[in-house]
C-alpha atoms as a PDB file:
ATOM      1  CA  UNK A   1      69.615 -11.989 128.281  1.00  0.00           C
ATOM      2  CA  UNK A   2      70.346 -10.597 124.181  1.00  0.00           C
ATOM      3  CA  UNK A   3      66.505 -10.270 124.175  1.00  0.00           C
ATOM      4  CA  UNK A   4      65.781  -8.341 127.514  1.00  0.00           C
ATOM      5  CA  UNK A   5      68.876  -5.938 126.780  1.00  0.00           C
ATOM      6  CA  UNK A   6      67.197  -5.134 123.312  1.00  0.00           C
ATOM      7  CA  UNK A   7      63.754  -4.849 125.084  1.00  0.00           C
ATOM      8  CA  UNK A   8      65.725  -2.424 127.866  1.00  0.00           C
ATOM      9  CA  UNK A   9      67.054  -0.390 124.944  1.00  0.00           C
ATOM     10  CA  UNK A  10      63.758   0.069 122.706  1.00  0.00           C
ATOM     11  CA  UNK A  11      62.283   1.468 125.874  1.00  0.00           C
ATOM     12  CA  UNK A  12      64.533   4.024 126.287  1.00  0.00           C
ATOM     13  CA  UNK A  13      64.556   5.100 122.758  1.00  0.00           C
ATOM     14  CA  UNK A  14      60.577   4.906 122.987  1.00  0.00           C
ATOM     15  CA  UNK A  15      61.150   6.737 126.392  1.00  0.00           C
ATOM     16  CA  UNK A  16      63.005  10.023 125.451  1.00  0.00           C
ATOM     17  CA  UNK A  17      61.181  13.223 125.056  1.00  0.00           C
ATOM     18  CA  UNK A  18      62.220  14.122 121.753  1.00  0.00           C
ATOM     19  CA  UNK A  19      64.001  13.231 118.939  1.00  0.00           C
ATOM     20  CA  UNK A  20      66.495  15.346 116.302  1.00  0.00           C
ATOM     21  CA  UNK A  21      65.832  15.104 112.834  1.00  0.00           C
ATOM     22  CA  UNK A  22      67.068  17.684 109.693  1.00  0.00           C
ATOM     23  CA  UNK A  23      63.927  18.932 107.758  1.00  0.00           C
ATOM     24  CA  UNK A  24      64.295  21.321 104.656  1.00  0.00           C
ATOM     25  CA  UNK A  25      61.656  24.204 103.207  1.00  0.00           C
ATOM     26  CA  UNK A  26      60.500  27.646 103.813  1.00  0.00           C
ATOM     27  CA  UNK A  27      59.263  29.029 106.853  1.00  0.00           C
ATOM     28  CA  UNK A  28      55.696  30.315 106.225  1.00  0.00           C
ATOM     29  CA  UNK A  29      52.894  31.888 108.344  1.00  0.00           C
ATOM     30  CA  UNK A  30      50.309  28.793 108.822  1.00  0.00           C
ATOM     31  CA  UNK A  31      47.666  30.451 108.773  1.00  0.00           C
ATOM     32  CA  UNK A  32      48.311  31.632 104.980  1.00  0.00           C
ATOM     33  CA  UNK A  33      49.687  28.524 103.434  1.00  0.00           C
ATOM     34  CA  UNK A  34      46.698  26.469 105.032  1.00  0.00           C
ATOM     35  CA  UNK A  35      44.324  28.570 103.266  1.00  0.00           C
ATOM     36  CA  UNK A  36      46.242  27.827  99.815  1.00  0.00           C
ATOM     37  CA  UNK A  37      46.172  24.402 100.565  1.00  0.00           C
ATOM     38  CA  UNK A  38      42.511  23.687 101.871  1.00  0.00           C
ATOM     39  CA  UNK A  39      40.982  26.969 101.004  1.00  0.00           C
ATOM     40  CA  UNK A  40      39.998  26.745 104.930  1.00  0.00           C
ATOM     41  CA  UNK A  41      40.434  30.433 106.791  1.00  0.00           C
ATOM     42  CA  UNK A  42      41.396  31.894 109.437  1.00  0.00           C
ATOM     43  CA  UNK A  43      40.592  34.428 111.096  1.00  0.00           C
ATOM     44  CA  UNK A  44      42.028  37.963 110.688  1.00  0.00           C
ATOM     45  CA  UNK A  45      44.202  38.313 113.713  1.00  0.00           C
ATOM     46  CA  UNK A  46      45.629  34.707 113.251  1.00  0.00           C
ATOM     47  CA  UNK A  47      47.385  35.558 109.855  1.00  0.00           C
ATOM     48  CA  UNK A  48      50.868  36.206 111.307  1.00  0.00           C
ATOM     49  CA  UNK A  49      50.868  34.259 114.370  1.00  0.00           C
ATOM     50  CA  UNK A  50      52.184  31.307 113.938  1.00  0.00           C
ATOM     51  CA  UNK A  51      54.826  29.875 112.021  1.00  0.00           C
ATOM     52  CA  UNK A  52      55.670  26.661 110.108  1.00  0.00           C
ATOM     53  CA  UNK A  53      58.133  25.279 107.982  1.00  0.00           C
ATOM     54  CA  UNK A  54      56.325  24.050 104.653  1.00  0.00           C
ATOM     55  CA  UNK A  55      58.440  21.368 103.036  1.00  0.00           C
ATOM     56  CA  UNK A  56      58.922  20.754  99.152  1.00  0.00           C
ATOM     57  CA  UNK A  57      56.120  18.313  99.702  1.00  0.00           C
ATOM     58  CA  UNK A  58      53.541  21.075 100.871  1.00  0.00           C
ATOM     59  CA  UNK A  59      53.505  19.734 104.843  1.00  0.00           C
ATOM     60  CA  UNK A  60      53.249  22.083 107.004  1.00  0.00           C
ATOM     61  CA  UNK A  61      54.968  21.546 109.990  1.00  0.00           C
ATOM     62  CA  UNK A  62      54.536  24.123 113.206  1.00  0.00           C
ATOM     63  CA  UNK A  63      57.595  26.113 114.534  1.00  0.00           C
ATOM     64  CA  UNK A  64      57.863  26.756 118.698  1.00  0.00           C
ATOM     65  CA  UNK A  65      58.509  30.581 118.626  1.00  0.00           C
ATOM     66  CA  UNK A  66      61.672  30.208 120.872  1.00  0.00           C
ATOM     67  CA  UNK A  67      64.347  32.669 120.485  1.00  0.00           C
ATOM     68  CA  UNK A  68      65.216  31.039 117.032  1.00  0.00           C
ATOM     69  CA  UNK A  69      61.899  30.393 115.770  1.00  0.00           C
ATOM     70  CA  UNK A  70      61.053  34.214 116.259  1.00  0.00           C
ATOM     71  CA  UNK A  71      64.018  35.312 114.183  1.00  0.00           C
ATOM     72  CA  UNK A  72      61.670  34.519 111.338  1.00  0.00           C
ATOM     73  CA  UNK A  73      59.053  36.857 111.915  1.00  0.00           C
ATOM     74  CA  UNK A  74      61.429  39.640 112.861  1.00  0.00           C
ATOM     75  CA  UNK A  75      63.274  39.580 109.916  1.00  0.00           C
ATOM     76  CA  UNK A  76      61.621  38.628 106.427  1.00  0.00           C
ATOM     77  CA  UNK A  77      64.464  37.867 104.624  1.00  0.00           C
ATOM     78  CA  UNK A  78      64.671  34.332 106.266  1.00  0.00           C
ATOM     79  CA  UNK A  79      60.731  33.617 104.563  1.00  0.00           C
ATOM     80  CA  UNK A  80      62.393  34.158 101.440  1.00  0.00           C
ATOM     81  CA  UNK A  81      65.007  31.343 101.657  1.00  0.00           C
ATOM     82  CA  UNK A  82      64.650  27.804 101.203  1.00  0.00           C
ATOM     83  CA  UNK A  83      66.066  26.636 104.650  1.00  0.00           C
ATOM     84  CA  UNK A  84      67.447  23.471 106.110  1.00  0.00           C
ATOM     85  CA  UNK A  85      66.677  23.001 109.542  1.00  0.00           C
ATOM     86  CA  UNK A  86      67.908  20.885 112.748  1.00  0.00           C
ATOM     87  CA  UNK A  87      65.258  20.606 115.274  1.00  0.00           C
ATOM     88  CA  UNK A  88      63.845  18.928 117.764  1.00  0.00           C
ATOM     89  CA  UNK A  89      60.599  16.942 117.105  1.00  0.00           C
ATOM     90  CA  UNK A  90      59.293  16.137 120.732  1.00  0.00           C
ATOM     91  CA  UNK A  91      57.478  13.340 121.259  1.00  0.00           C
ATOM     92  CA  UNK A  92      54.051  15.042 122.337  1.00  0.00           C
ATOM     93  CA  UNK A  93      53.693  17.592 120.112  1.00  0.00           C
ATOM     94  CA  UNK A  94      53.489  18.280 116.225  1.00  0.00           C
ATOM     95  CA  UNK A  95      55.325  21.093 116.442  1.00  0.00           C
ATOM     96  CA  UNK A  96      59.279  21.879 116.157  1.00  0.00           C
ATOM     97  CA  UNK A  97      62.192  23.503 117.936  1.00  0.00           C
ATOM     98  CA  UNK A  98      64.783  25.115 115.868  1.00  0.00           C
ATOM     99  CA  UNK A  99      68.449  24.121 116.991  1.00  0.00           C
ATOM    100  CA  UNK A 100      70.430  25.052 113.563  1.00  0.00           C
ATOM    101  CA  UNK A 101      69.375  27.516 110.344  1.00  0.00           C
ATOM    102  CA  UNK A 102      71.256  26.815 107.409  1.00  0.00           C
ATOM    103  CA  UNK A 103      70.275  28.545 103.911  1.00  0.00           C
ATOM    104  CA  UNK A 104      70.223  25.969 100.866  1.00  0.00           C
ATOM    105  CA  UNK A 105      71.363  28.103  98.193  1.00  0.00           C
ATOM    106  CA  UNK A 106      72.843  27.757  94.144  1.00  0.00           C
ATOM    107  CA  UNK A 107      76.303  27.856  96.259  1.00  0.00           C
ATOM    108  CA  UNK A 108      76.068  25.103  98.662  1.00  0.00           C
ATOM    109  CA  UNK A 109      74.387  25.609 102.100  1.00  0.00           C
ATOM    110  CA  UNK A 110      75.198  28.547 104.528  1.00  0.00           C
ATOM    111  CA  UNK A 111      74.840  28.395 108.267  1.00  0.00           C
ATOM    112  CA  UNK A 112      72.538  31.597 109.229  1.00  0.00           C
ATOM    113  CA  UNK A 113      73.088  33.861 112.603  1.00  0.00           C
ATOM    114  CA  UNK A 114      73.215  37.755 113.016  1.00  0.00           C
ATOM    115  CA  UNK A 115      76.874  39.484 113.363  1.00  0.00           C
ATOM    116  CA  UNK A 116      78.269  42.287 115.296  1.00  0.00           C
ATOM    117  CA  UNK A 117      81.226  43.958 113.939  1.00  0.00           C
ATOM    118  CA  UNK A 118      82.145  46.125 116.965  1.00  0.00           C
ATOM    119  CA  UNK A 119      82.341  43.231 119.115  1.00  0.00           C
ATOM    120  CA  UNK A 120      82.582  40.104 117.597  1.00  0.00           C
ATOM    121  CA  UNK A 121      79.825  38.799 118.694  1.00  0.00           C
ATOM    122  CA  UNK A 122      77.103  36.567 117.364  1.00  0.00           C
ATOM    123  CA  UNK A 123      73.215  35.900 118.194  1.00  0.00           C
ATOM    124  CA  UNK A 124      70.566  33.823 116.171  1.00  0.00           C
ATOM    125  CA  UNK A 125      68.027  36.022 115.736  1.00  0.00           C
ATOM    126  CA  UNK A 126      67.711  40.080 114.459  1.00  0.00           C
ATOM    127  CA  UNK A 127      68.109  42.554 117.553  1.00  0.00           C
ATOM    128  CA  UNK A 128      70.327  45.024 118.696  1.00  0.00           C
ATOM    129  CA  UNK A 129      73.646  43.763 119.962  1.00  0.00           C
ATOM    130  CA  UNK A 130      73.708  42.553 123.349  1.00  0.00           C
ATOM    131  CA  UNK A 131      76.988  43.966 124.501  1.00  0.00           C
ATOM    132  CA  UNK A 132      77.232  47.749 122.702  1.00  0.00           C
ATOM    133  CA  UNK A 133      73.580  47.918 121.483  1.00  0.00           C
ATOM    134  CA  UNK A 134      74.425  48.759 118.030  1.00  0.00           C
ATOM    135  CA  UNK A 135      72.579  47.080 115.293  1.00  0.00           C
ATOM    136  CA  UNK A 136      73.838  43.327 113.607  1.00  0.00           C
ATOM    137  CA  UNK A 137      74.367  42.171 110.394  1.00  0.00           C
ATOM    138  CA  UNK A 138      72.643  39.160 108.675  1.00  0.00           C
ATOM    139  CA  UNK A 139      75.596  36.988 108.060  1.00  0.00           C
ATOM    140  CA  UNK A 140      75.970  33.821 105.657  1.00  0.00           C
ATOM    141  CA  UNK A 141      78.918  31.584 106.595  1.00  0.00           C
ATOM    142  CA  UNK A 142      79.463  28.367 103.713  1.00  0.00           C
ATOM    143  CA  UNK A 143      79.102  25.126 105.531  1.00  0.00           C
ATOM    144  CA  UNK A 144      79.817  22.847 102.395  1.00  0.00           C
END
């Protein structure tokens, strides 16, 4: 009975479509930091189209361009951070969805989003605000 509950349990771990893990680095283009590593190139319109977070290791690992993904190419401050990341690593695919954004900084870590003053309101990526259409602020709030 012990044994076919543990067999009943591994398969529904094994079963699940993806799995959350925290990965740290900085968001690059692919295209680029491939061609650092393995002097291998790509072709001119592919330079900026798809994203990856390269770890302190040098792995790259693709980002889905979902609402939080693309807040990385819209605003190129978040290329210059080192970044910790939650995300969702599903099981068929290499490539990542971005659930959290936290800057690892001298001060501790920051969790990342975009601010409107006027009304309070907060989104994850660099737009005009969704209520009164004025612009948002990149805002840093300490998480340690």
């Amino acid at each position: 009975m012990v044994v076919a509950l543990t067999l009943l349990a591994q398969g529904a771990e094994d079963a699940k479509e993806y799995r959350t893990e925290t990965l740290r680095g900085r968001v690059v283009f692919l295209a680029d930091a491939f061609e650092k590593q393995t002097g291998v190139r790509s072709v001119p319109e592919a330079r900026e189209r798809v994203l990856a977070l390269q770890t302190a290791d040098g792995v790259l690992i693709p980002i889905v361009e979902d609402t939080r993904g693309r807040a990385f190419r819209r605003d190129e401050r978040l290329r210059e951070m080192t970044v910790e990341m939650d995300v969702r690593r599903h099981r068929t695919s290499p490539a990542v969805q971005i659930i959290r954004v936290m800057e690892v900084a001298k001060g501790g870590r920051y969790e990342i989003d975009y601010w409107c003053d006027i009304c309070a309101i907060s989104t994850v990526e660099k737009k005009d605000c969704e209520c009164c259409q004025g612009p948002v602020e990149l805002r840093r709030r300490k998480v340690d």
